[in-house]
N, C-alpha and C. Protein backbone atom coordinates (compact mmCIF):
# COMPACT_ATOMS: atom_id res chain seq x y z
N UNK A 1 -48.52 6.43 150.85
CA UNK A 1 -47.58 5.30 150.78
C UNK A 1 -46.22 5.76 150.25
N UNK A 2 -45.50 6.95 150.32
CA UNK A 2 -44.46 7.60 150.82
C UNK A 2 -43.37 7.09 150.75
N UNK A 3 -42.63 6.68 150.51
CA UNK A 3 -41.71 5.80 150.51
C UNK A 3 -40.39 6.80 151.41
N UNK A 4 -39.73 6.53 152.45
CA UNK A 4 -37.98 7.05 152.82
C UNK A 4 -37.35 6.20 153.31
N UNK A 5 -36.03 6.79 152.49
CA UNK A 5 -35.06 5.65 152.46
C UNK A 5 -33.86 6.25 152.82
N UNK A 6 -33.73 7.08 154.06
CA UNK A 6 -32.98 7.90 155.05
C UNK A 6 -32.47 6.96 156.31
N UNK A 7 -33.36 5.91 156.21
CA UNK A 7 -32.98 4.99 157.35
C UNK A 7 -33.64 3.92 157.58
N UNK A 8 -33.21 2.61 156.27
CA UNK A 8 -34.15 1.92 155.54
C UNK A 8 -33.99 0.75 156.77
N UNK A 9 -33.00 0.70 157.58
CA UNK A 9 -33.35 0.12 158.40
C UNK A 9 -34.36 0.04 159.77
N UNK A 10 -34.59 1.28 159.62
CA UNK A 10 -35.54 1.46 160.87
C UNK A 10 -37.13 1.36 160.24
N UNK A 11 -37.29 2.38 159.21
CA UNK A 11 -38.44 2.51 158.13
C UNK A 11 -38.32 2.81 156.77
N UNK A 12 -39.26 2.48 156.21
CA UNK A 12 -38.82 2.87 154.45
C UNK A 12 -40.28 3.62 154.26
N UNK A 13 -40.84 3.96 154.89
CA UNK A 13 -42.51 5.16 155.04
C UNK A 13 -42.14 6.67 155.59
N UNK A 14 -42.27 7.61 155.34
CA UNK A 14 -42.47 8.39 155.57
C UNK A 14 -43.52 8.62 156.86
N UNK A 15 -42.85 10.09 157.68
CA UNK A 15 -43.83 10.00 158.48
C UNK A 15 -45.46 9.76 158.93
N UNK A 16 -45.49 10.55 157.28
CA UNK A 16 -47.37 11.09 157.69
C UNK A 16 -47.64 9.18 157.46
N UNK A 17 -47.23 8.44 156.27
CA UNK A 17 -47.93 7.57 156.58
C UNK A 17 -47.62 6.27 157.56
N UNK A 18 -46.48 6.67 158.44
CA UNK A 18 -46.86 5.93 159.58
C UNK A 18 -47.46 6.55 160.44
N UNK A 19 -47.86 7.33 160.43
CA UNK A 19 -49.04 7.85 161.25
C UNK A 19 -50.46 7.33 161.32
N UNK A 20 -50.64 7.00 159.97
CA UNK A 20 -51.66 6.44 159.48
C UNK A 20 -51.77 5.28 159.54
N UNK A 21 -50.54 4.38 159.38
CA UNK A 21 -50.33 2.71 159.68
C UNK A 21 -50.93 2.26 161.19
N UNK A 22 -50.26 3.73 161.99
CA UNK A 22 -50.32 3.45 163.80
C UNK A 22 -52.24 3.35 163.75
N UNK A 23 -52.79 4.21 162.71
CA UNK A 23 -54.09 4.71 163.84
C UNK A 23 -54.78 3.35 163.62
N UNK A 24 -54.85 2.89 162.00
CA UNK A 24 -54.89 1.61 161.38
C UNK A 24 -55.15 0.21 162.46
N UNK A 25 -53.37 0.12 162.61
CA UNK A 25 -52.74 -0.57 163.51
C UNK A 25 -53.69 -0.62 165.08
N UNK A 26 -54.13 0.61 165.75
CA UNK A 26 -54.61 0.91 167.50
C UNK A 26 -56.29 0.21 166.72
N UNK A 27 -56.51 0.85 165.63
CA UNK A 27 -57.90 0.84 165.11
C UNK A 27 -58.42 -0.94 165.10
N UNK A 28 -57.95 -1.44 164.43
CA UNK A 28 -58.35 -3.24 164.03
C UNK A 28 -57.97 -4.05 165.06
N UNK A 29 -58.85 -4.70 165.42
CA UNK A 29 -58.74 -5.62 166.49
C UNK A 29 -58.34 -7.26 165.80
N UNK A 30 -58.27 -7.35 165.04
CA UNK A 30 -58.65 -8.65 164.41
C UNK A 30 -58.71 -9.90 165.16
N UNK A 31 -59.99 -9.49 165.62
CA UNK A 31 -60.60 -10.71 166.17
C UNK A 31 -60.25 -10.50 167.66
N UNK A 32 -59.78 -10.00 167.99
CA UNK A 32 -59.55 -9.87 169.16
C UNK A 32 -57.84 -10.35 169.64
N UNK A 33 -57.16 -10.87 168.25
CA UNK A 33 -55.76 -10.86 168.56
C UNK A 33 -54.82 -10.10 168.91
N UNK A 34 -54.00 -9.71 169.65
CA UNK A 34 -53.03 -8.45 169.34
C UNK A 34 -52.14 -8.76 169.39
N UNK A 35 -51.54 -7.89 168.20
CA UNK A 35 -50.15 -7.95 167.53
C UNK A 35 -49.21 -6.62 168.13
N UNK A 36 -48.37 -6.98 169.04
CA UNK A 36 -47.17 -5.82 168.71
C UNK A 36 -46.33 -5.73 168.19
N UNK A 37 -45.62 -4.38 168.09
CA UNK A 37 -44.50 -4.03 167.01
C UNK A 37 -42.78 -4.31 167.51
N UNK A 38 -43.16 -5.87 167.79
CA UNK A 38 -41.14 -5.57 168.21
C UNK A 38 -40.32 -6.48 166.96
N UNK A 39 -39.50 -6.33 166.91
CA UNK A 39 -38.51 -6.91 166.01
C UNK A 39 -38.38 -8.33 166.40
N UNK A 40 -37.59 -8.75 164.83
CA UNK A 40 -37.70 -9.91 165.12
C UNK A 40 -36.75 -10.51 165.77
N UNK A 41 -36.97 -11.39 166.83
CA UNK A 41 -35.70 -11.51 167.69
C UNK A 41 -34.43 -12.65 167.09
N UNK A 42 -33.33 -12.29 167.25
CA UNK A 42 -32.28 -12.48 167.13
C UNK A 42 -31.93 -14.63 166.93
N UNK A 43 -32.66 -14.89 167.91
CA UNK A 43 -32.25 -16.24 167.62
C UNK A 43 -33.38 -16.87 166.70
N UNK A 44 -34.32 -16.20 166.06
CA UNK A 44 -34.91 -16.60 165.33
C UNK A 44 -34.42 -16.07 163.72
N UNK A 45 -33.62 -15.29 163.53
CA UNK A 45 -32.84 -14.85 162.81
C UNK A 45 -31.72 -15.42 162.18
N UNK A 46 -30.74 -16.05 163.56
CA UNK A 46 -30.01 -16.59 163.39
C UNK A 46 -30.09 -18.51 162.78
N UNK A 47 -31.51 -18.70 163.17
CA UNK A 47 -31.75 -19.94 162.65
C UNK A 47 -32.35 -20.00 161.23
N UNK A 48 -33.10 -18.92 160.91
CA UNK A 48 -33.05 -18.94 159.70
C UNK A 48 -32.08 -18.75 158.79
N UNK A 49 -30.99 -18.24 158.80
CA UNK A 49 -29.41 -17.92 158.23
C UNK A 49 -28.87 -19.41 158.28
N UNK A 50 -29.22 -19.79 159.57
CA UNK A 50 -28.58 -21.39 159.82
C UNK A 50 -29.02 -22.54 158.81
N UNK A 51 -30.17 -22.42 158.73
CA UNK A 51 -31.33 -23.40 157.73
C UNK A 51 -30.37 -22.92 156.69
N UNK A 52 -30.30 -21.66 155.93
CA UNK A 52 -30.12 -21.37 154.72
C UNK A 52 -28.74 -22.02 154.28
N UNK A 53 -27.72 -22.52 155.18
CA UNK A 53 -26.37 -22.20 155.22
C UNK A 53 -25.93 -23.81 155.17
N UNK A 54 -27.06 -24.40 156.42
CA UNK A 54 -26.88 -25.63 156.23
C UNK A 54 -27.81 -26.42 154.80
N UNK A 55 -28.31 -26.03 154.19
CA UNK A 55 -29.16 -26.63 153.15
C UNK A 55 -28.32 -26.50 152.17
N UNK A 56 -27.43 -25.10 151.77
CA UNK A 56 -26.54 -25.15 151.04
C UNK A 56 -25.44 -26.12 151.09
N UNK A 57 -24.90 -26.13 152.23
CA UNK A 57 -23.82 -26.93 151.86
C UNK A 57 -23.99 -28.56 152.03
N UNK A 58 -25.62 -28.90 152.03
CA UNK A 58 -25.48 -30.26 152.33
C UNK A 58 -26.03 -30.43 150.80
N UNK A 59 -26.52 -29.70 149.83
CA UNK A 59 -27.43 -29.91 148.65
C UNK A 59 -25.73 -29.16 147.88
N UNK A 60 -25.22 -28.73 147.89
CA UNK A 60 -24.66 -28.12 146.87
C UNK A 60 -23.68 -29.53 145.68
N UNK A 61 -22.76 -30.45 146.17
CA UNK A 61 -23.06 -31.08 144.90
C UNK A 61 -23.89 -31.97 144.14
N UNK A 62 -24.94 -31.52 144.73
CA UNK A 62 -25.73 -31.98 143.99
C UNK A 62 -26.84 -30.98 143.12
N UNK A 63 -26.83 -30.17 143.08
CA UNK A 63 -27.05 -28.87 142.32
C UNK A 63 -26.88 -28.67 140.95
N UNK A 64 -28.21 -28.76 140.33
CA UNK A 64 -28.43 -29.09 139.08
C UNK A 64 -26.94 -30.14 138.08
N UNK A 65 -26.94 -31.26 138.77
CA UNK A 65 -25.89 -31.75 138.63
C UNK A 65 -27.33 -33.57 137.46
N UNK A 66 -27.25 -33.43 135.94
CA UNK A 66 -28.32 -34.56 135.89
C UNK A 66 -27.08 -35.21 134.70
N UNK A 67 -27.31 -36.37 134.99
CA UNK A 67 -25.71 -37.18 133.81
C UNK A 67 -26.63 -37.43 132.91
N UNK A 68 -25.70 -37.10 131.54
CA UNK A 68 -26.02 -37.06 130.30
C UNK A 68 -25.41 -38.35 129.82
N UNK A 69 -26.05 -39.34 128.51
CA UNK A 69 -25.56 -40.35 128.59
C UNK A 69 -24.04 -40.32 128.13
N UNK A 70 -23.84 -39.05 127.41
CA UNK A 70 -22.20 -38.63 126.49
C UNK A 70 -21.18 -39.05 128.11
N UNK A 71 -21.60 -38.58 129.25
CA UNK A 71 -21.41 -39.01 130.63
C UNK A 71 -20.20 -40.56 130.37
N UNK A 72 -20.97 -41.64 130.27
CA UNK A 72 -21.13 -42.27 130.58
C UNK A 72 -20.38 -43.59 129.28
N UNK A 73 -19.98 -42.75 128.34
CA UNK A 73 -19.34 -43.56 126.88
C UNK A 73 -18.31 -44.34 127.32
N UNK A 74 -17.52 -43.97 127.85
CA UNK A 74 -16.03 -44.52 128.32
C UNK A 74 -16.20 -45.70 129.01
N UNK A 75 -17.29 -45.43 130.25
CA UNK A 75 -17.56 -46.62 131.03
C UNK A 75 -18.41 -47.80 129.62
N UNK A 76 -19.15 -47.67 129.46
CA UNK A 76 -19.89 -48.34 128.51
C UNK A 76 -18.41 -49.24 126.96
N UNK A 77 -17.84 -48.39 126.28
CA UNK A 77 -16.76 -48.67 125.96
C UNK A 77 -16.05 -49.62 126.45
N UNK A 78 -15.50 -49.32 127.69
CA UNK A 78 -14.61 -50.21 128.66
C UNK A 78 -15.05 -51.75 129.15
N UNK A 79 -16.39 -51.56 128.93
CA UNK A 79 -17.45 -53.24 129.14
C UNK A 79 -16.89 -54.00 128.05
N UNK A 80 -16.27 -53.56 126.77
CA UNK A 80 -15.95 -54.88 126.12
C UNK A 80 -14.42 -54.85 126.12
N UNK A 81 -13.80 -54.35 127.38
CA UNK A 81 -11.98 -54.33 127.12
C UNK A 81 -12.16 -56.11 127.70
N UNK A 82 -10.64 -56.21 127.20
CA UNK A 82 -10.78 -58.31 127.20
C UNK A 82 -10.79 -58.15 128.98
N UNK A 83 -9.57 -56.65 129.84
CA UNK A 83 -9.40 -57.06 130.81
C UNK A 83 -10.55 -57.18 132.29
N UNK A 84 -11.79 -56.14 131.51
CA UNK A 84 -12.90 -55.93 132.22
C UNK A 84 -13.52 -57.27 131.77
N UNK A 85 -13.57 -58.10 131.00
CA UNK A 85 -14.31 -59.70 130.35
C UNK A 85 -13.90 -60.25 131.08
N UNK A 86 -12.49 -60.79 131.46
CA UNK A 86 -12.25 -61.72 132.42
C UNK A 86 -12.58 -61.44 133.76
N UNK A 87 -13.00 -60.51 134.28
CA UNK A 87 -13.29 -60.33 135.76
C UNK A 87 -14.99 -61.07 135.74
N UNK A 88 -14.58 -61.79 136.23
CA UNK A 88 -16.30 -62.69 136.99
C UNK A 88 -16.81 -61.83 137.94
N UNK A 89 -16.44 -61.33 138.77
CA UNK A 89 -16.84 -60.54 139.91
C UNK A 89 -17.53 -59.40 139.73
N UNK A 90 -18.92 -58.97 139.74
CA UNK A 90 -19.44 -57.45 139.28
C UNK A 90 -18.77 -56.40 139.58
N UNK A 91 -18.50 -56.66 140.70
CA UNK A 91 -17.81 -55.53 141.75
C UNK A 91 -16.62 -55.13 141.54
N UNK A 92 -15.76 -56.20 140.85
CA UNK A 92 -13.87 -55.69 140.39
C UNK A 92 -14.38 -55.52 139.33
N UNK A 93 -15.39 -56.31 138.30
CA UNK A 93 -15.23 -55.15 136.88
C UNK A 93 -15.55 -54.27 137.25
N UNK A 94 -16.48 -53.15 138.01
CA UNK A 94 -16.81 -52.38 137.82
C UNK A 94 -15.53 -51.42 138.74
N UNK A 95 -14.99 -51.55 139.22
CA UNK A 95 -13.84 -50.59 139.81
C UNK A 95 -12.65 -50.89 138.54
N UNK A 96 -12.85 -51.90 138.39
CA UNK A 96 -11.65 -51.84 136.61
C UNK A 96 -12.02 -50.63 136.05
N UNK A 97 -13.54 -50.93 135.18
CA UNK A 97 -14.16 -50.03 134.30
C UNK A 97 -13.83 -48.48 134.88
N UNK A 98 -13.50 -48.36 136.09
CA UNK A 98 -13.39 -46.95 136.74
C UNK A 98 -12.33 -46.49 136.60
N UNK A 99 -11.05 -47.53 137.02
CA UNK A 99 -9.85 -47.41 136.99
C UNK A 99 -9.59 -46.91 135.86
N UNK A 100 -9.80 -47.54 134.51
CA UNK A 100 -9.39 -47.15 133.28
C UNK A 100 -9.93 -46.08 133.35
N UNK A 101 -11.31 -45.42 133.38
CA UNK A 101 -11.58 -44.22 133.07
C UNK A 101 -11.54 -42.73 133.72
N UNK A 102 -10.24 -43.56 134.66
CA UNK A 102 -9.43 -42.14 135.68
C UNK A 102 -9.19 -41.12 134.33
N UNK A 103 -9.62 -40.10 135.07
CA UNK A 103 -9.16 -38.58 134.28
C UNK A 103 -9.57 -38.69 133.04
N UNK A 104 -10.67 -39.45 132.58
CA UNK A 104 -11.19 -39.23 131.36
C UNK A 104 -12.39 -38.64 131.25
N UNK A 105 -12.74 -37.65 130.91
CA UNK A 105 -14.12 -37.07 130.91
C UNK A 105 -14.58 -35.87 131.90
N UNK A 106 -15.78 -36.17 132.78
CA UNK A 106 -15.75 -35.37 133.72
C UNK A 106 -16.00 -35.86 135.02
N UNK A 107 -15.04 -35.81 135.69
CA UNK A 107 -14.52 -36.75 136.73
C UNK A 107 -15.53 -36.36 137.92
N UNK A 108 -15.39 -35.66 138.18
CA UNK A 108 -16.65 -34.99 139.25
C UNK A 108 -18.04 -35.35 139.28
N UNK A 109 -18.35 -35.59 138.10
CA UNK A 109 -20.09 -35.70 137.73
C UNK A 109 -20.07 -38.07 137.89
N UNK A 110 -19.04 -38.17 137.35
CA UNK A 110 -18.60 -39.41 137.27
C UNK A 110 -18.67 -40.08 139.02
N UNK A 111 -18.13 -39.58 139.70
CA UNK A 111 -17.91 -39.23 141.23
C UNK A 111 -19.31 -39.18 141.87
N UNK A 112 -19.99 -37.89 141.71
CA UNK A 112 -21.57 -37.77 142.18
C UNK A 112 -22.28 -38.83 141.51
N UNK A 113 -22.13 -39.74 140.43
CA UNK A 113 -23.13 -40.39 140.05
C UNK A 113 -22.74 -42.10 139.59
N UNK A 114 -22.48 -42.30 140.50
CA UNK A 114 -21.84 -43.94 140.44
C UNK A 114 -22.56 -44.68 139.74
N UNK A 115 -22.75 -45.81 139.06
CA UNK A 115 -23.30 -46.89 138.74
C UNK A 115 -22.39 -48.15 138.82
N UNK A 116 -23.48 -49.49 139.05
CA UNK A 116 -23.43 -50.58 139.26
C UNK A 116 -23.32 -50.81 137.77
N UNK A 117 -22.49 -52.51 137.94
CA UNK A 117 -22.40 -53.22 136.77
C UNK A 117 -23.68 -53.56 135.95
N UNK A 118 -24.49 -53.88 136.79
CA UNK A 118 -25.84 -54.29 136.52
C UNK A 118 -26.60 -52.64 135.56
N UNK A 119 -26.10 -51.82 136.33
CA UNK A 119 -26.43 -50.32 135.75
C UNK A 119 -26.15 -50.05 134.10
N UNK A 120 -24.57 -50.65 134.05
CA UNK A 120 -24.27 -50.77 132.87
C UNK A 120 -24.88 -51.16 131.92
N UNK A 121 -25.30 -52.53 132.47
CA UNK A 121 -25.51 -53.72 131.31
C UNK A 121 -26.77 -53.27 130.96
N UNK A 122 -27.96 -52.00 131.71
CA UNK A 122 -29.33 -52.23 131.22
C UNK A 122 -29.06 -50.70 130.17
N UNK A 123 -28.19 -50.04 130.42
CA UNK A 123 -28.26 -48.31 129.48
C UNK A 123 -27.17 -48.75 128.39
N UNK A 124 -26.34 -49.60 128.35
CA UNK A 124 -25.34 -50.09 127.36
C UNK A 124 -25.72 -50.25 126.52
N UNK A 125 -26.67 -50.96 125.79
CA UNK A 125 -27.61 -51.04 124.98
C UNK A 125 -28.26 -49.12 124.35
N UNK A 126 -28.54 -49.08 125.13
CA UNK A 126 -29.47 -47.55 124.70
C UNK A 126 -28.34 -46.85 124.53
N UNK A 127 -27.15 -46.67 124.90
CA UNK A 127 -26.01 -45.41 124.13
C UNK A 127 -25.75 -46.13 123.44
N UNK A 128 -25.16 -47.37 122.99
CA UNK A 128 -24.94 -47.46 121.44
C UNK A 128 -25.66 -47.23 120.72
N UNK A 129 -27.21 -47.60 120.63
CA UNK A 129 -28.08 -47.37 119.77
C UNK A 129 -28.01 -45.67 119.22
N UNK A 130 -27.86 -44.73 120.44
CA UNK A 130 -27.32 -43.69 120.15
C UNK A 130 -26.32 -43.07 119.25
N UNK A 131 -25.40 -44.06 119.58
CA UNK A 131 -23.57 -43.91 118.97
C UNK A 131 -24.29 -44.13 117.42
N UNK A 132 -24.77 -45.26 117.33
CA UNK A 132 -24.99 -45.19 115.76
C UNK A 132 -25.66 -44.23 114.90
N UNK A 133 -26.81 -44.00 116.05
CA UNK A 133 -27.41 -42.68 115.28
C UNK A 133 -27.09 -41.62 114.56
N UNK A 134 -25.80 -41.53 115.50
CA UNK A 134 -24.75 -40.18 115.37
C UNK A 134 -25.30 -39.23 115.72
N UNK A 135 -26.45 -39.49 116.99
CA UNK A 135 -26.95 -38.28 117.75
C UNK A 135 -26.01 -37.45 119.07
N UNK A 136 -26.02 -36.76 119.09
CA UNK A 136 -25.68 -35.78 120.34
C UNK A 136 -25.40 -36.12 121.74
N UNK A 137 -24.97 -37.43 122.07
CA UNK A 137 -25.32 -38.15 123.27
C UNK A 137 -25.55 -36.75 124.61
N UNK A 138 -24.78 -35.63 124.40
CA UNK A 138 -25.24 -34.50 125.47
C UNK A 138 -26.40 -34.21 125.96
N UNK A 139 -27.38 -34.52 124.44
CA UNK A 139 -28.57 -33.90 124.88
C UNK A 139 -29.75 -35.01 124.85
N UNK A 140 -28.90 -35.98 126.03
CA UNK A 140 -30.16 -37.60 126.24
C UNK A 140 -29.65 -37.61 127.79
N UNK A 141 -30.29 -37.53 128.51
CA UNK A 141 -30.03 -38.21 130.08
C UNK A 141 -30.84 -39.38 130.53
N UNK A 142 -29.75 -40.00 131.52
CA UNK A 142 -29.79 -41.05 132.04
C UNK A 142 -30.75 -40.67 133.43
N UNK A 143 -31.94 -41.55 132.89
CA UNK A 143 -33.13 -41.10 133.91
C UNK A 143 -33.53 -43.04 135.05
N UNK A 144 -33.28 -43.24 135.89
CA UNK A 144 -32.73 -44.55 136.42
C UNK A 144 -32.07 -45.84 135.37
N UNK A 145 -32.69 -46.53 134.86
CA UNK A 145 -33.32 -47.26 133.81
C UNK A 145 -32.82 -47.11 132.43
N UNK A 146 -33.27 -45.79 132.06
CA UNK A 146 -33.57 -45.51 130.73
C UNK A 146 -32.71 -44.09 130.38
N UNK A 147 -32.25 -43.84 128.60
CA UNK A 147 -31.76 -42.69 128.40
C UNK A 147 -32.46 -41.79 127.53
N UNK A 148 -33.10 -41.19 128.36
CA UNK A 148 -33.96 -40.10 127.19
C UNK A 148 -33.63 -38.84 126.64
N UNK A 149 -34.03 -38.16 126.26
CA UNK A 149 -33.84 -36.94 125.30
C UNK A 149 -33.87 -36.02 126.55
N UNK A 150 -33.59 -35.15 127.16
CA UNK A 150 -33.53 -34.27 127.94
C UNK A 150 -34.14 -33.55 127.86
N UNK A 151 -35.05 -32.96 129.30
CA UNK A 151 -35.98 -32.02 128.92
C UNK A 151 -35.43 -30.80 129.02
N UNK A 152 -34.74 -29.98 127.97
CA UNK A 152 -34.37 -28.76 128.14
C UNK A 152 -34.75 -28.46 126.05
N UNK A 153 -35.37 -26.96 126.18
CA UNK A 153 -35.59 -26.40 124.51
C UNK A 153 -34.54 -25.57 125.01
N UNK A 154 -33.25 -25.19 124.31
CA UNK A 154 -32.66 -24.21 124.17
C UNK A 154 -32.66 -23.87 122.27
N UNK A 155 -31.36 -22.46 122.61
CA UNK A 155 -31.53 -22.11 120.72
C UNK A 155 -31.17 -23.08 119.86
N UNK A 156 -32.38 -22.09 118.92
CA UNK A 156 -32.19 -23.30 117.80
C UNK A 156 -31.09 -23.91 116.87
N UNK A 157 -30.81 -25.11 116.98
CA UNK A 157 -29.75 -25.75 116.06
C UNK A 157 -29.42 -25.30 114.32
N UNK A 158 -28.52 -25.73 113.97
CA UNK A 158 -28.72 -25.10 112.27
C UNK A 158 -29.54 -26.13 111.67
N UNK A 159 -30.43 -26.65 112.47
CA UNK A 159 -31.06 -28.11 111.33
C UNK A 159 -32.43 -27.40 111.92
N UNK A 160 -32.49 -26.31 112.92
CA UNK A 160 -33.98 -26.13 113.46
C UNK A 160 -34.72 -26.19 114.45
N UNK A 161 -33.66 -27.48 114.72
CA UNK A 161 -34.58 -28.08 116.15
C UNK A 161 -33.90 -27.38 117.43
N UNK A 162 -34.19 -27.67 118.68
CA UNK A 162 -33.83 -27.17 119.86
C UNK A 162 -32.57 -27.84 120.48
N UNK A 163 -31.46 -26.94 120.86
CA UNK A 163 -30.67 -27.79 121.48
C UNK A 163 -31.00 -28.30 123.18
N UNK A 164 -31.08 -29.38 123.16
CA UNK A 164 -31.58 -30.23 124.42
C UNK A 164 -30.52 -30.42 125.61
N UNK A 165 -29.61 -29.57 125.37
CA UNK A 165 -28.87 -29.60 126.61
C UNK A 165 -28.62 -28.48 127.72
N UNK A 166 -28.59 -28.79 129.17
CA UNK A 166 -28.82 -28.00 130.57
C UNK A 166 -28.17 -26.58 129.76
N UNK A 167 -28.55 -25.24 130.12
CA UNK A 167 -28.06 -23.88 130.26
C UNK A 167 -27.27 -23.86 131.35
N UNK A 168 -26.38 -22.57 131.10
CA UNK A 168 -25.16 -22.23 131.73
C UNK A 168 -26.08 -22.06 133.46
N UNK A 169 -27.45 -21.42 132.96
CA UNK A 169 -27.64 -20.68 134.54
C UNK A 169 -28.65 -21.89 134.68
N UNK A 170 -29.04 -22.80 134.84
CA UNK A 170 -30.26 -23.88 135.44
C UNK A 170 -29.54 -24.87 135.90
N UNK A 171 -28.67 -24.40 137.30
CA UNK A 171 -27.56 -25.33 138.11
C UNK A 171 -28.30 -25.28 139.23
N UNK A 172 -29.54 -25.52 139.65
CA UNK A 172 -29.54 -25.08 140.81
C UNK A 172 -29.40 -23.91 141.40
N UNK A 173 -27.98 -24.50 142.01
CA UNK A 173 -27.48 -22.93 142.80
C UNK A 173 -27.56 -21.16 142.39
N UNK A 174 -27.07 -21.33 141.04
CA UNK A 174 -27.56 -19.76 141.00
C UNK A 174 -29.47 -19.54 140.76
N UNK A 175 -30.46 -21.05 140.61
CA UNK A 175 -31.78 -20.16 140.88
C UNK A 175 -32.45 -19.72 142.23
N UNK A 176 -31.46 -21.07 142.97
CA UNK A 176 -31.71 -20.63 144.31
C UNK A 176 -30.86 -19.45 145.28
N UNK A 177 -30.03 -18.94 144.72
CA UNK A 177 -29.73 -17.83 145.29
C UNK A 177 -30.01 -16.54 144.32
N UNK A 178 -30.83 -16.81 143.04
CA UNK A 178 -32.30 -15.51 142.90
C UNK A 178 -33.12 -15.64 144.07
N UNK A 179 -33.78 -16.64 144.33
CA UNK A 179 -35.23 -16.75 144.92
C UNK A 179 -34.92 -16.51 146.62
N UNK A 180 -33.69 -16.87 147.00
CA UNK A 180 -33.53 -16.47 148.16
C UNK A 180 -33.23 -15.19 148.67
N UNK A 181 -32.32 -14.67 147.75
CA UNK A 181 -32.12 -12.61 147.85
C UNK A 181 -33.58 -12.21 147.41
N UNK A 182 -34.56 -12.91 146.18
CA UNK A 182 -36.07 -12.16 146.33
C UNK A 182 -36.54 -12.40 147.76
N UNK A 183 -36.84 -13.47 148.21
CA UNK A 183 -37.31 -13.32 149.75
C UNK A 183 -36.63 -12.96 150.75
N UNK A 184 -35.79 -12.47 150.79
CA UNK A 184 -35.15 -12.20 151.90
C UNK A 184 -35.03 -10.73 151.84
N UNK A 185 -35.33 -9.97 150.52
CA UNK A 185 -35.23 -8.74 150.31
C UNK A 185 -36.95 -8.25 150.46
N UNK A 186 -37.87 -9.32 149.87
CA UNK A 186 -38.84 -8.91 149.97
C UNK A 186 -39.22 -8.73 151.43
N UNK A 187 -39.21 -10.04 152.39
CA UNK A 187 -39.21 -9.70 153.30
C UNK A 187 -38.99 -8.53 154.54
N UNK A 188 -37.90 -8.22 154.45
CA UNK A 188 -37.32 -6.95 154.46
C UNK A 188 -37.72 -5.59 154.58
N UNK A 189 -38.18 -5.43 153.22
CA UNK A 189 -39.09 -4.48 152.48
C UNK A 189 -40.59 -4.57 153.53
N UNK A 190 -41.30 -5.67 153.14
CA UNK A 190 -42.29 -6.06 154.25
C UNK A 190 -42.58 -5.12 155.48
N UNK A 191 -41.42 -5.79 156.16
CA UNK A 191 -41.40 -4.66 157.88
C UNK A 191 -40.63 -3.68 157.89
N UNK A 192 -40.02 -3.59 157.30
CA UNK A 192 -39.77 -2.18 157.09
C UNK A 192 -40.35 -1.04 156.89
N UNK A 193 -41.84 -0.90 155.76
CA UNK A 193 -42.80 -0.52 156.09
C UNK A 193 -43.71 -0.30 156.87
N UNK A 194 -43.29 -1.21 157.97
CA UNK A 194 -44.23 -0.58 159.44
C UNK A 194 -43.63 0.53 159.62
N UNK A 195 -43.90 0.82 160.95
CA UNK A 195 -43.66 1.50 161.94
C UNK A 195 -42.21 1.48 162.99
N UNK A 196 -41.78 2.27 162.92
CA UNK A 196 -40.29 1.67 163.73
C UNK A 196 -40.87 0.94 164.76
N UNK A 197 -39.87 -0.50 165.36
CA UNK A 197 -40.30 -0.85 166.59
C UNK A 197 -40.12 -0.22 167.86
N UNK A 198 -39.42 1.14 167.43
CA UNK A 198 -39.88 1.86 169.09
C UNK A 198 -41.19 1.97 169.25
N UNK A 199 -41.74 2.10 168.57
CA UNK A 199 -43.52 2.38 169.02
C UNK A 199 -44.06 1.07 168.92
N UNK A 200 -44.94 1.00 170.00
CA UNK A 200 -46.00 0.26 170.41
C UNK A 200 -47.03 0.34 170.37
N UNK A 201 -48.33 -0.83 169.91
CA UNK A 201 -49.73 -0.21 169.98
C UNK A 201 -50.35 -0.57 171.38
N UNK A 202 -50.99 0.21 171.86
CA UNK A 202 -51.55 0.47 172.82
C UNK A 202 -52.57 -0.41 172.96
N UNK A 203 -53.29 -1.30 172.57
CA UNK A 203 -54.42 -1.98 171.98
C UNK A 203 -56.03 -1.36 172.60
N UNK A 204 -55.80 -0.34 173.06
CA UNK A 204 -56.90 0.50 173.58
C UNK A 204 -57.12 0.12 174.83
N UNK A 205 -56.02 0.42 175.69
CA UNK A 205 -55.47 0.12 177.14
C UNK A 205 -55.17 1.49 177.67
């Protein structure tokens, strides 16, 4: 099991043991299926690149993207301005409540994650209760409904406990482009270890 890497595109085995892969290879019938050695063709290649390319860019903002209730203070805040009180209409307070909180916070995450007036009125309650606590609102997310403690243990705080808010690298995107260079490399690796596809097995013909 030899490893060369002289021309990792054709093979990454050494001769003697593709020699041994081939006799292997002519030797097993499995079952009576036969497998030959050609490459993999091109438009099946290209659709897998395609899958990969289009999944990215239809998932990417949304990529480890989860609102924290600290998110969400300003809007909550803004529910008791007198000028958001006089609006009867759910729908103009809630583009008020927006208006005011142009360029405050983080506008992007604010953007990906809209809420209804009705949205307000049921988590409004649960971040103040927060505010008073004088807890961390970072490390509580807004899970439909309800604002809970976030499931993340990071290092420990100076009081002991775990800080509960997302890491720099658990965005999504950079775990899925580990796991995709592992398979795509493993893969790789895989047939590459055959046999170049100039050779063919004969299937005892």
């Amino acid at each position: 099991m030899a490893w060369n890497l002289d021309k990792p595109l054709v093979t990454m085995c050494d001769a003697a043991t593709n020699e041994e892969d081939k006799k292997l290879w002519e030797k097993e019938n499995l079952g009576g299926i036969t497998e030959d050695n050609h490459r993999m063709p091109m438009p099946v290649v290209l659709l897998v690149v395609l899958t990969v390319l289009t999944a990215f860019a239809v998932t990417f903002p949304l990529w480890g993207q989860r609102p924290t209730a600290e998110l969400y203070v300003g809007y909550v805040k803004s529910m008791d301005a007198p000028e958001v009180k006089s609006i009867q209409n759910d729908d103009e307070a809630m583009k008020k409540i927006v208006q005011l909180n142009q360029g405050v916070g983080d506008q992007d995450k604010l953007d990906r994650h809209p809420l209804s007036m009705n949205d307000l009125r049921i988590i409004k309650p649960q971040i103040e209760a927060l505010m008073t606590n004088k807890v961390d609102l970072g490390e509580y997310t807004v899970v439909g409904d309800r604002v809970v403690l976030s499931n993340f243990e990071g290092a420990l705080k100076a009081d002991g406990t775990p800080e509960r808010k997302q890491p720099w690298w658990d965005k999504g995107y950079t775990i899925d482009i580990f796991y995709l260079t592992y398979f795509f490399l493993m893969v790789i690796i895989l047939i590459k270890r055959l046999p170049p596809s100039t050779w063919q097995p004969k299937h005892n013909h």
